[in-house]
PDB file of N, CA and C in Angstrom:
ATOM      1  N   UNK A   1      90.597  86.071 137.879  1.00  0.00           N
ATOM      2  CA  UNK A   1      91.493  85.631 136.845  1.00  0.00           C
ATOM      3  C   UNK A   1      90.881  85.834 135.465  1.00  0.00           C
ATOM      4  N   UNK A   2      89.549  85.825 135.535  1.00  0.00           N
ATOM      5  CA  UNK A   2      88.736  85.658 134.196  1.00  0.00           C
ATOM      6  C   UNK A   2      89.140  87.557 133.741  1.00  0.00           C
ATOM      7  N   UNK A   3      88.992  88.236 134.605  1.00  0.00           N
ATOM      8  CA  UNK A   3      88.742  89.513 134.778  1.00  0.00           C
ATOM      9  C   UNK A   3      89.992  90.004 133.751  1.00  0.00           C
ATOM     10  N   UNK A   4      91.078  89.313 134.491  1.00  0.00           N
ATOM     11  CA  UNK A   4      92.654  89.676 133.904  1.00  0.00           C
ATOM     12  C   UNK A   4      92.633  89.547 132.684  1.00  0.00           C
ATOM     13  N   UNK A   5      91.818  88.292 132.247  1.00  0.00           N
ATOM     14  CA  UNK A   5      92.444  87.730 130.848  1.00  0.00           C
ATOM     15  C   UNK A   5      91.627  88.312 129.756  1.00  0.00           C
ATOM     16  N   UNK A   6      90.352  88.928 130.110  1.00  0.00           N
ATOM     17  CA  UNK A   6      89.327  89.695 129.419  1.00  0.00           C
ATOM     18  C   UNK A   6      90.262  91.151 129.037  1.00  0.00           C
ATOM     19  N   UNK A   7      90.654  91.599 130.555  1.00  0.00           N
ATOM     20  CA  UNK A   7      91.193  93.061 129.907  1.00  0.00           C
ATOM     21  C   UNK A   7      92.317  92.577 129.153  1.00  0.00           C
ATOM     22  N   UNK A   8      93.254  91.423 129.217  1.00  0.00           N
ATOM     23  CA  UNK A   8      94.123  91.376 128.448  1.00  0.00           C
ATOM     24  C   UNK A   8      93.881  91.327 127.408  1.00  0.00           C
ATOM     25  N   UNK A   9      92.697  90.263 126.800  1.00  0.00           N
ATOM     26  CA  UNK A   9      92.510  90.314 124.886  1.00  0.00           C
ATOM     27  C   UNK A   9      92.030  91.452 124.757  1.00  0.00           C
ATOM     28  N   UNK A  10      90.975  92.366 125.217  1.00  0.00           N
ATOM     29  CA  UNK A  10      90.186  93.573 124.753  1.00  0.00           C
ATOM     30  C   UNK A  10      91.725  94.604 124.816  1.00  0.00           C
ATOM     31  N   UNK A  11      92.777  94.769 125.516  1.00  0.00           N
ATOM     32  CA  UNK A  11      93.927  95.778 125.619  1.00  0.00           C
ATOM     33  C   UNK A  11      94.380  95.001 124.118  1.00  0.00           C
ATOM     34  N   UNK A  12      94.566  93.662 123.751  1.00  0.00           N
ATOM     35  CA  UNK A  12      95.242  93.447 122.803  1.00  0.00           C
ATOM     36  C   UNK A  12      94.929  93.808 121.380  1.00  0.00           C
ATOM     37  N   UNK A  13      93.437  93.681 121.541  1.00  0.00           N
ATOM     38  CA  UNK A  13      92.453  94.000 120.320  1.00  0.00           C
ATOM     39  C   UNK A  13      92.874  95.204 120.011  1.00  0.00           C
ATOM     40  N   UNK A  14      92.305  96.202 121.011  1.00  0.00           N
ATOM     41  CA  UNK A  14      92.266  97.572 120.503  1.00  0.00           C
ATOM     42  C   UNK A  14      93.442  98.384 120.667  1.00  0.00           C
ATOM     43  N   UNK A  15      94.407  97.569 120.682  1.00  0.00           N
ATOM     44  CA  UNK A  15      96.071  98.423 120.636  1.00  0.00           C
ATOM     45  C   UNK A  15      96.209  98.621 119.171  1.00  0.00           C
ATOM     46  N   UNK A  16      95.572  98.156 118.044  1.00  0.00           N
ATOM     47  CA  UNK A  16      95.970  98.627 116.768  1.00  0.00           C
ATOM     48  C   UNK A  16      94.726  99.746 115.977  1.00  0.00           C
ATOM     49  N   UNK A  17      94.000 100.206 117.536  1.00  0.00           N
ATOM     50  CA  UNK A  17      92.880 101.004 116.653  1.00  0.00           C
ATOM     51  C   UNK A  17      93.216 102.792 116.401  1.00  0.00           C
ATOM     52  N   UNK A  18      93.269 103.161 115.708  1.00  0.00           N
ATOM     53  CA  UNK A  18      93.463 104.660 115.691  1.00  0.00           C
ATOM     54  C   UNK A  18      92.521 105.671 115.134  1.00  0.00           C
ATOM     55  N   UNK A  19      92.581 106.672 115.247  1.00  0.00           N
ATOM     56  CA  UNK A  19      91.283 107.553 114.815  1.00  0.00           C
ATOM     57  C   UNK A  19      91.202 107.891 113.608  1.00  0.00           C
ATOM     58  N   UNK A  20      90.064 107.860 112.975  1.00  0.00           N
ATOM     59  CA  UNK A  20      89.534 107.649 111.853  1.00  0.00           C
ATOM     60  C   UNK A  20      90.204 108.576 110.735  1.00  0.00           C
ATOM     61  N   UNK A  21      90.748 108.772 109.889  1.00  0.00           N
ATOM     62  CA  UNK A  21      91.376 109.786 109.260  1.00  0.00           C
ATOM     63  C   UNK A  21      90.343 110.640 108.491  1.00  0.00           C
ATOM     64  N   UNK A  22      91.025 111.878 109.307  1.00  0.00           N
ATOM     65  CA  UNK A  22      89.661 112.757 107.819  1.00  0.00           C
ATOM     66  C   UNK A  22      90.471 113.993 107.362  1.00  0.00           C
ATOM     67  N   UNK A  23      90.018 114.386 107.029  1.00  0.00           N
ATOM     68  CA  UNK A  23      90.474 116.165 106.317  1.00  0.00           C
ATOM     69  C   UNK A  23      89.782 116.973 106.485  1.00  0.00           C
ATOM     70  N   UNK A  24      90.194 118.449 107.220  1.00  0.00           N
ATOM     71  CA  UNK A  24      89.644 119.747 106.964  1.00  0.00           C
ATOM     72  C   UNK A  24      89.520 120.289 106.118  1.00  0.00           C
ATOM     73  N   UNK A  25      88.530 120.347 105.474  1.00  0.00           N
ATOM     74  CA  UNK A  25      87.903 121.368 104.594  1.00  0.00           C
ATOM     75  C   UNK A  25      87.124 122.760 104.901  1.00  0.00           C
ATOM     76  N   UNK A  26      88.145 123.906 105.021  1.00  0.00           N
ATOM     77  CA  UNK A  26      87.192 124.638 105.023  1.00  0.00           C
ATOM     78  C   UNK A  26      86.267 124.719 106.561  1.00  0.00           C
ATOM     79  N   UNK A  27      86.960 124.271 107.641  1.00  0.00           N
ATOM     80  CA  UNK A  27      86.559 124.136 108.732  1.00  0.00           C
ATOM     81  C   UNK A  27      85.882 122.680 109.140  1.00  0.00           C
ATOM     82  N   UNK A  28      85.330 122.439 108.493  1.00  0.00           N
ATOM     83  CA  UNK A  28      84.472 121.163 108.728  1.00  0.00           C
ATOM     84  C   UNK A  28      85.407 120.045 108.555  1.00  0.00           C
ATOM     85  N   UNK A  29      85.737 118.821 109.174  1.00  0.00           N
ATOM     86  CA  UNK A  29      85.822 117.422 108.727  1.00  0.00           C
ATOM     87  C   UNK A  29      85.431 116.207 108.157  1.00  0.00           C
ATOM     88  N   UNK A  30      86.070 115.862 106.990  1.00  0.00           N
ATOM     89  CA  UNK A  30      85.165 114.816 106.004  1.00  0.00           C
ATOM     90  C   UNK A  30      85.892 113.482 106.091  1.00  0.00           C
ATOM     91  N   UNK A  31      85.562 112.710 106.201  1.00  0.00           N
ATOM     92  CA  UNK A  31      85.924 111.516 105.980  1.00  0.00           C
ATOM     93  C   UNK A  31      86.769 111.332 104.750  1.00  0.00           C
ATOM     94  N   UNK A  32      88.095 110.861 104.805  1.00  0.00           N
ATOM     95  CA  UNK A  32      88.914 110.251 103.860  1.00  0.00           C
ATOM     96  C   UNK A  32      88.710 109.903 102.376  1.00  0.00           C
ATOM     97  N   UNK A  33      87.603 108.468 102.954  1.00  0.00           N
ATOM     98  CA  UNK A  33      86.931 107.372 102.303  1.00  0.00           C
ATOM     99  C   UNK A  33      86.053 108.475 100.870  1.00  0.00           C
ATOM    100  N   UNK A  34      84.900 109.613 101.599  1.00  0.00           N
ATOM    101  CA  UNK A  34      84.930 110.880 101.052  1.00  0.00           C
ATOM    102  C   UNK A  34      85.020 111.228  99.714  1.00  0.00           C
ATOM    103  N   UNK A  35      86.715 111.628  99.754  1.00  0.00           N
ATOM    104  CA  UNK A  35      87.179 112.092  98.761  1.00  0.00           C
ATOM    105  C   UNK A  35      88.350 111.135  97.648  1.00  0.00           C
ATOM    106  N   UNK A  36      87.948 109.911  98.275  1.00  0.00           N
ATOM    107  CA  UNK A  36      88.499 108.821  97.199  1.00  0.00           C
ATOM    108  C   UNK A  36      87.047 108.551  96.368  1.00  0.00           C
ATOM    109  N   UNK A  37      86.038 108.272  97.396  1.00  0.00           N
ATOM    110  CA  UNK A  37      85.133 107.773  96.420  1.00  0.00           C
ATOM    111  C   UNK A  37      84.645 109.055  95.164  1.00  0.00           C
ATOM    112  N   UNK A  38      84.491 110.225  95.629  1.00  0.00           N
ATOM    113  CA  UNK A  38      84.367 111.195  94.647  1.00  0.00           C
ATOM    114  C   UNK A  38      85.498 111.175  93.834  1.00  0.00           C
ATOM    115  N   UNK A  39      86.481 110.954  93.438  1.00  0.00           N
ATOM    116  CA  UNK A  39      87.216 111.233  92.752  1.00  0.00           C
ATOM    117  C   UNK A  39      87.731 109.999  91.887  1.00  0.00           C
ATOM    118  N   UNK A  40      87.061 108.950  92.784  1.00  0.00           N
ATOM    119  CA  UNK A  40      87.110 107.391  91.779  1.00  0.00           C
ATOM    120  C   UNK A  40      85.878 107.272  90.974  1.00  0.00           C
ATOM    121  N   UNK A  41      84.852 107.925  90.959  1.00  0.00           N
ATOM    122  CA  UNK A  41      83.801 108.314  89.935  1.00  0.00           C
ATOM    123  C   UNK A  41      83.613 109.451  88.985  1.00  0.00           C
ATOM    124  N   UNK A  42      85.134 110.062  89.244  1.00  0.00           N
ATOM    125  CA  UNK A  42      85.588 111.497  88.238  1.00  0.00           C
ATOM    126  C   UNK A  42      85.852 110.098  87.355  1.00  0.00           C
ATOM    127  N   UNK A  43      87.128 109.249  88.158  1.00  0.00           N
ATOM    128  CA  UNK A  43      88.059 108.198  87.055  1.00  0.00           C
ATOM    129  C   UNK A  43      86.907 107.359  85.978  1.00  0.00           C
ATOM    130  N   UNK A  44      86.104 107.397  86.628  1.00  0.00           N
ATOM    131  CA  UNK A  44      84.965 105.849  86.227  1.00  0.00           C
ATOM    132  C   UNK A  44      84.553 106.834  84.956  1.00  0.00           C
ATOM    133  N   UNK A  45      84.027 108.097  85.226  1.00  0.00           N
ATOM    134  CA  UNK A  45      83.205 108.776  84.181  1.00  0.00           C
ATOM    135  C   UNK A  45      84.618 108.609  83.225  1.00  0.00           C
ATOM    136  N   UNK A  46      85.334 108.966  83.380  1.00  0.00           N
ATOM    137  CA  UNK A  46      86.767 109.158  82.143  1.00  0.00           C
ATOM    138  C   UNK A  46      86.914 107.883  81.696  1.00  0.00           C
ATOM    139  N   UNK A  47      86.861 106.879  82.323  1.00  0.00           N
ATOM    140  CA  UNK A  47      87.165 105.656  81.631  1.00  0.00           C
ATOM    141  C   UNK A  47      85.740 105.266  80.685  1.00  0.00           C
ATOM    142  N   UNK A  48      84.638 105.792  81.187  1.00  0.00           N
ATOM    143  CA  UNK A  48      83.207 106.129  80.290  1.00  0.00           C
ATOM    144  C   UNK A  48      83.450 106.240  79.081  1.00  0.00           C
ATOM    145  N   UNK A  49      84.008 107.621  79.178  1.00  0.00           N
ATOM    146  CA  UNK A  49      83.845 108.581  77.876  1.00  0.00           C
ATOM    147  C   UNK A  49      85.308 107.846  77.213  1.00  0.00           C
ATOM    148  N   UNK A  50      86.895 107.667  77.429  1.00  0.00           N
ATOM    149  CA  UNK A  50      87.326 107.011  76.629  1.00  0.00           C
ATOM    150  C   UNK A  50      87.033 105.950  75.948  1.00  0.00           C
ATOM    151  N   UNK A  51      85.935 104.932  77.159  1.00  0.00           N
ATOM    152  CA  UNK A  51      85.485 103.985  76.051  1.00  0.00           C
ATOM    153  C   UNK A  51      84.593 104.362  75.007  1.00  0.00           C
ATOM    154  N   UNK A  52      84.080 105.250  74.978  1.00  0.00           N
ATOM    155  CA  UNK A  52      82.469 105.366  74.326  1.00  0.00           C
ATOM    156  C   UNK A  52      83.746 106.095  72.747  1.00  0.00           C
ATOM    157  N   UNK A  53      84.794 107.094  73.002  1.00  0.00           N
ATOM    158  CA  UNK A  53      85.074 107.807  72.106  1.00  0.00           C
ATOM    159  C   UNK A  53      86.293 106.685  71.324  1.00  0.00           C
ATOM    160  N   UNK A  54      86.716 105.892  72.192  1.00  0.00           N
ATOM    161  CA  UNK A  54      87.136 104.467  71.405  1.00  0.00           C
ATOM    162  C   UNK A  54      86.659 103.627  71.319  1.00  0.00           C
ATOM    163  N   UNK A  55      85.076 103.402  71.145  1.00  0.00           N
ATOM    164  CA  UNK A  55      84.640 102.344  70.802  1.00  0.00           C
ATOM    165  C   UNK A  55      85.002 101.112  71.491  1.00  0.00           C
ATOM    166  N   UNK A  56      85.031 101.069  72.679  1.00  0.00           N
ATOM    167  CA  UNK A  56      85.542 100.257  73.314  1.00  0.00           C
ATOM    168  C   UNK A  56      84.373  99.544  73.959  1.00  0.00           C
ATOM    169  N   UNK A  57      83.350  99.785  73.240  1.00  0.00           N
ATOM    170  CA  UNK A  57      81.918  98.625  74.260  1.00  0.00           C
ATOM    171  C   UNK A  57      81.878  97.311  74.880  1.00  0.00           C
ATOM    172  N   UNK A  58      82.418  96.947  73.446  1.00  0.00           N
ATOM    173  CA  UNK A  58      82.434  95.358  73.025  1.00  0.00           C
ATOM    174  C   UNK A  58      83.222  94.576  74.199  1.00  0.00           C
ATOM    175  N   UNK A  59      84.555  95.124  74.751  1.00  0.00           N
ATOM    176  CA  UNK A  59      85.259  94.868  75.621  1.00  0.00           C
ATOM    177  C   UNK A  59      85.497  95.242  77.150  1.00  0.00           C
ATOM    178  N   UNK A  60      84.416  96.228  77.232  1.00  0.00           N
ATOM    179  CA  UNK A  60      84.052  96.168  79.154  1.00  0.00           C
ATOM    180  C   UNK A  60      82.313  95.833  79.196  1.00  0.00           C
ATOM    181  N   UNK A  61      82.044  94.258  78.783  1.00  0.00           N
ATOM    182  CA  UNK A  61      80.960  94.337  79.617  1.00  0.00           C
ATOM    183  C   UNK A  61      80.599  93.087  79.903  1.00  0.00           C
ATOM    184  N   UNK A  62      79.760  92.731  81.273  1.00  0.00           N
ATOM    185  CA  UNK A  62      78.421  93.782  81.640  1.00  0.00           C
ATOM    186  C   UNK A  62      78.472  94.895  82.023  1.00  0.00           C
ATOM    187  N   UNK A  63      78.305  96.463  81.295  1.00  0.00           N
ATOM    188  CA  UNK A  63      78.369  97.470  81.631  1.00  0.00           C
ATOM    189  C   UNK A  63      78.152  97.308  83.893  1.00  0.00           C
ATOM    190  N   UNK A  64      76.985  96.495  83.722  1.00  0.00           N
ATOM    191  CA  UNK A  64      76.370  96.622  85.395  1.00  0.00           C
ATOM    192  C   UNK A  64      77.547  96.164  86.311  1.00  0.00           C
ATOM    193  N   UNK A  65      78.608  95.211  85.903  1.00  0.00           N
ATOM    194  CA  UNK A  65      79.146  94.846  86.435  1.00  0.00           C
ATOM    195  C   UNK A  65      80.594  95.707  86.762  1.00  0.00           C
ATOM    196  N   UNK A  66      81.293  95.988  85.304  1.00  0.00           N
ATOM    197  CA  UNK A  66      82.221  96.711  85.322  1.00  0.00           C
ATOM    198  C   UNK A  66      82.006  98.083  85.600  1.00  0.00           C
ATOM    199  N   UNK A  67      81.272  98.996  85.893  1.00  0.00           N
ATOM    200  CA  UNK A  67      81.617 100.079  86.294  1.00  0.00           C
ATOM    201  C   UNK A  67      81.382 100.165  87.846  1.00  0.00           C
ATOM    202  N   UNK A  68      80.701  99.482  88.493  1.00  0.00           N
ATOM    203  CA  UNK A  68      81.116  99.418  89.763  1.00  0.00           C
ATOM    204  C   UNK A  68      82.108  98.764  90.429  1.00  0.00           C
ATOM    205  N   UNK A  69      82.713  98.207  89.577  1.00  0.00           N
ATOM    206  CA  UNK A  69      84.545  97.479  90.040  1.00  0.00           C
ATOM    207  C   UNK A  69      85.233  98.196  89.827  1.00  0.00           C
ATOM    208  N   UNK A  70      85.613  98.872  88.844  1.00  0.00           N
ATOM    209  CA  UNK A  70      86.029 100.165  88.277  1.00  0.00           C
ATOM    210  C   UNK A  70      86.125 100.928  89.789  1.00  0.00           C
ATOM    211  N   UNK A  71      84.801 101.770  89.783  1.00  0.00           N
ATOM    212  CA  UNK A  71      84.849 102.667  90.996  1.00  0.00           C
ATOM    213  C   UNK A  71      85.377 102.107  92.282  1.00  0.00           C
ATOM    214  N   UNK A  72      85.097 100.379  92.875  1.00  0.00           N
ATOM    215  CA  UNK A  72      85.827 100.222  93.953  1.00  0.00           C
ATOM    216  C   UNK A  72      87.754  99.914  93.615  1.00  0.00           C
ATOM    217  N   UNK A  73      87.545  99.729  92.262  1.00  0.00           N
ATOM    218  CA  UNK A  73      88.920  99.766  91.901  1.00  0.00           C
ATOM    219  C   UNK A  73      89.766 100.992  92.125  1.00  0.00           C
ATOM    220  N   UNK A  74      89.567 102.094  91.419  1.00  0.00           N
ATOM    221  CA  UNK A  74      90.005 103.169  91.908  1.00  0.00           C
ATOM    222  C   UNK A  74      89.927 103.681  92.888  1.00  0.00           C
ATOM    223  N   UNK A  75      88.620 103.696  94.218  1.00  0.00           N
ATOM    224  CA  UNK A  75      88.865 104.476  95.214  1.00  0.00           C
ATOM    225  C   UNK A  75      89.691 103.396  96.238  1.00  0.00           C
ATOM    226  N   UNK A  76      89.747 102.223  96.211  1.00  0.00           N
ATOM    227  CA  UNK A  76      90.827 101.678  96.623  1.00  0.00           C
ATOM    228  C   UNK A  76      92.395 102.012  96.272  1.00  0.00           C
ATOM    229  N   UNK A  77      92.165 102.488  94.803  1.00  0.00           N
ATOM    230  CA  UNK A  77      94.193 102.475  94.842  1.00  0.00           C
ATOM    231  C   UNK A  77      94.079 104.117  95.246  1.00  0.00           C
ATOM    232  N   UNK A  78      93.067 105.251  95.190  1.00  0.00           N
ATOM    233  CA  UNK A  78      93.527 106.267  95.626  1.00  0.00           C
ATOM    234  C   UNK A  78      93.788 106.192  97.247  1.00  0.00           C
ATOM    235  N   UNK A  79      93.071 105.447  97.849  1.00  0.00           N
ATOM    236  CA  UNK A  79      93.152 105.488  99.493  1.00  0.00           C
ATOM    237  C   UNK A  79      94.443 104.745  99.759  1.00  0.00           C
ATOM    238  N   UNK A  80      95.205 104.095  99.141  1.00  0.00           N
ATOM    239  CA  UNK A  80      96.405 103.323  98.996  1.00  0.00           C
ATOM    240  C   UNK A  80      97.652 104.523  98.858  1.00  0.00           C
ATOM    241  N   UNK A  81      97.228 105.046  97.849  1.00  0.00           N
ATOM    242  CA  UNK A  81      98.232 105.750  97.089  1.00  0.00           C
ATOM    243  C   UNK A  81      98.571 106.989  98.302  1.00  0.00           C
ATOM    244  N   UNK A  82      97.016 107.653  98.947  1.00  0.00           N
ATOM    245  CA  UNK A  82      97.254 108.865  99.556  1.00  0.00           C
ATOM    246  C   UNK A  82      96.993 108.398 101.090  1.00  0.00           C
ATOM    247  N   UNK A  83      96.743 107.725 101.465  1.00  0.00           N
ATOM    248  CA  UNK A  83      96.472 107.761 102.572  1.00  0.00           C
ATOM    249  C   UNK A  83      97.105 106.411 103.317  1.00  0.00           C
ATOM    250  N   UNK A  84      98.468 106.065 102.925  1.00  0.00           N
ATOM    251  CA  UNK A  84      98.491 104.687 103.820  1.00  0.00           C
ATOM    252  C   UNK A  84      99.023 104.872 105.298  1.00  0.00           C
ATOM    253  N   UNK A  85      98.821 103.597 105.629  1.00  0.00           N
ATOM    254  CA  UNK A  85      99.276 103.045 106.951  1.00  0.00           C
ATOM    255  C   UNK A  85      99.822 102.257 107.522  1.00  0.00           C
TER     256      UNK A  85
END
C-alpha cells in the first residue's frame, strides 16, 4: 500500500516536469536562460551609459546594488516575454 501511494505522489510531482528549453544555434544547443542573461547585460550596459550621458548618478544608487537587479530584472522579463509557459 505504501508502494502505491509513493508512486502516486512521485507520478503527481513529476506530471508538470518538461524538458528544459533551449535553442539551436548553429548546431549546438544552448540553454534559454543563455540568451536572456546575455542580452539583459546588453540592457544593463544601456541603462549604464543613459545614465552616465544623463547624469543620472544621483538617482540609481548603490551602484552595487542596482545593477545587479537591473540585470535579474531584465533577464526575467525577457524569459517572460519570449519564452512562456
Amino acid at each position: 500500500m505504501k508502494k502505491r501511494g509513493l508512486a502516486g505522489m512521485a507520478g503527481a510531482l513529476l506530471a508538470g516536469c518538461a524538458p528544459a528549453p533551449s535553442i539551436d544555434v548553429l548546431v549546438a544547443y544552448f540553454p534559454s536562460w543563455l540568451f536572456c542573461l546575455i542580452a539583459a547585460a546588453g540592457l544593463t550596459v544601456m541603462v549604464h551609459l543613459i545614465q552616465i550621458k544623463w547624469q543620472l548618478g544621483r538617482w540609481l544608487t548603490p551602484m552595487a546594488v542596482v545593477y545587479p537587479v537591473l540585470l535579474t530584472l531584465f533577464s526575467l522579463a525577457i524569459w517572460l516575454i519570449f519564452f512562456p509557459h
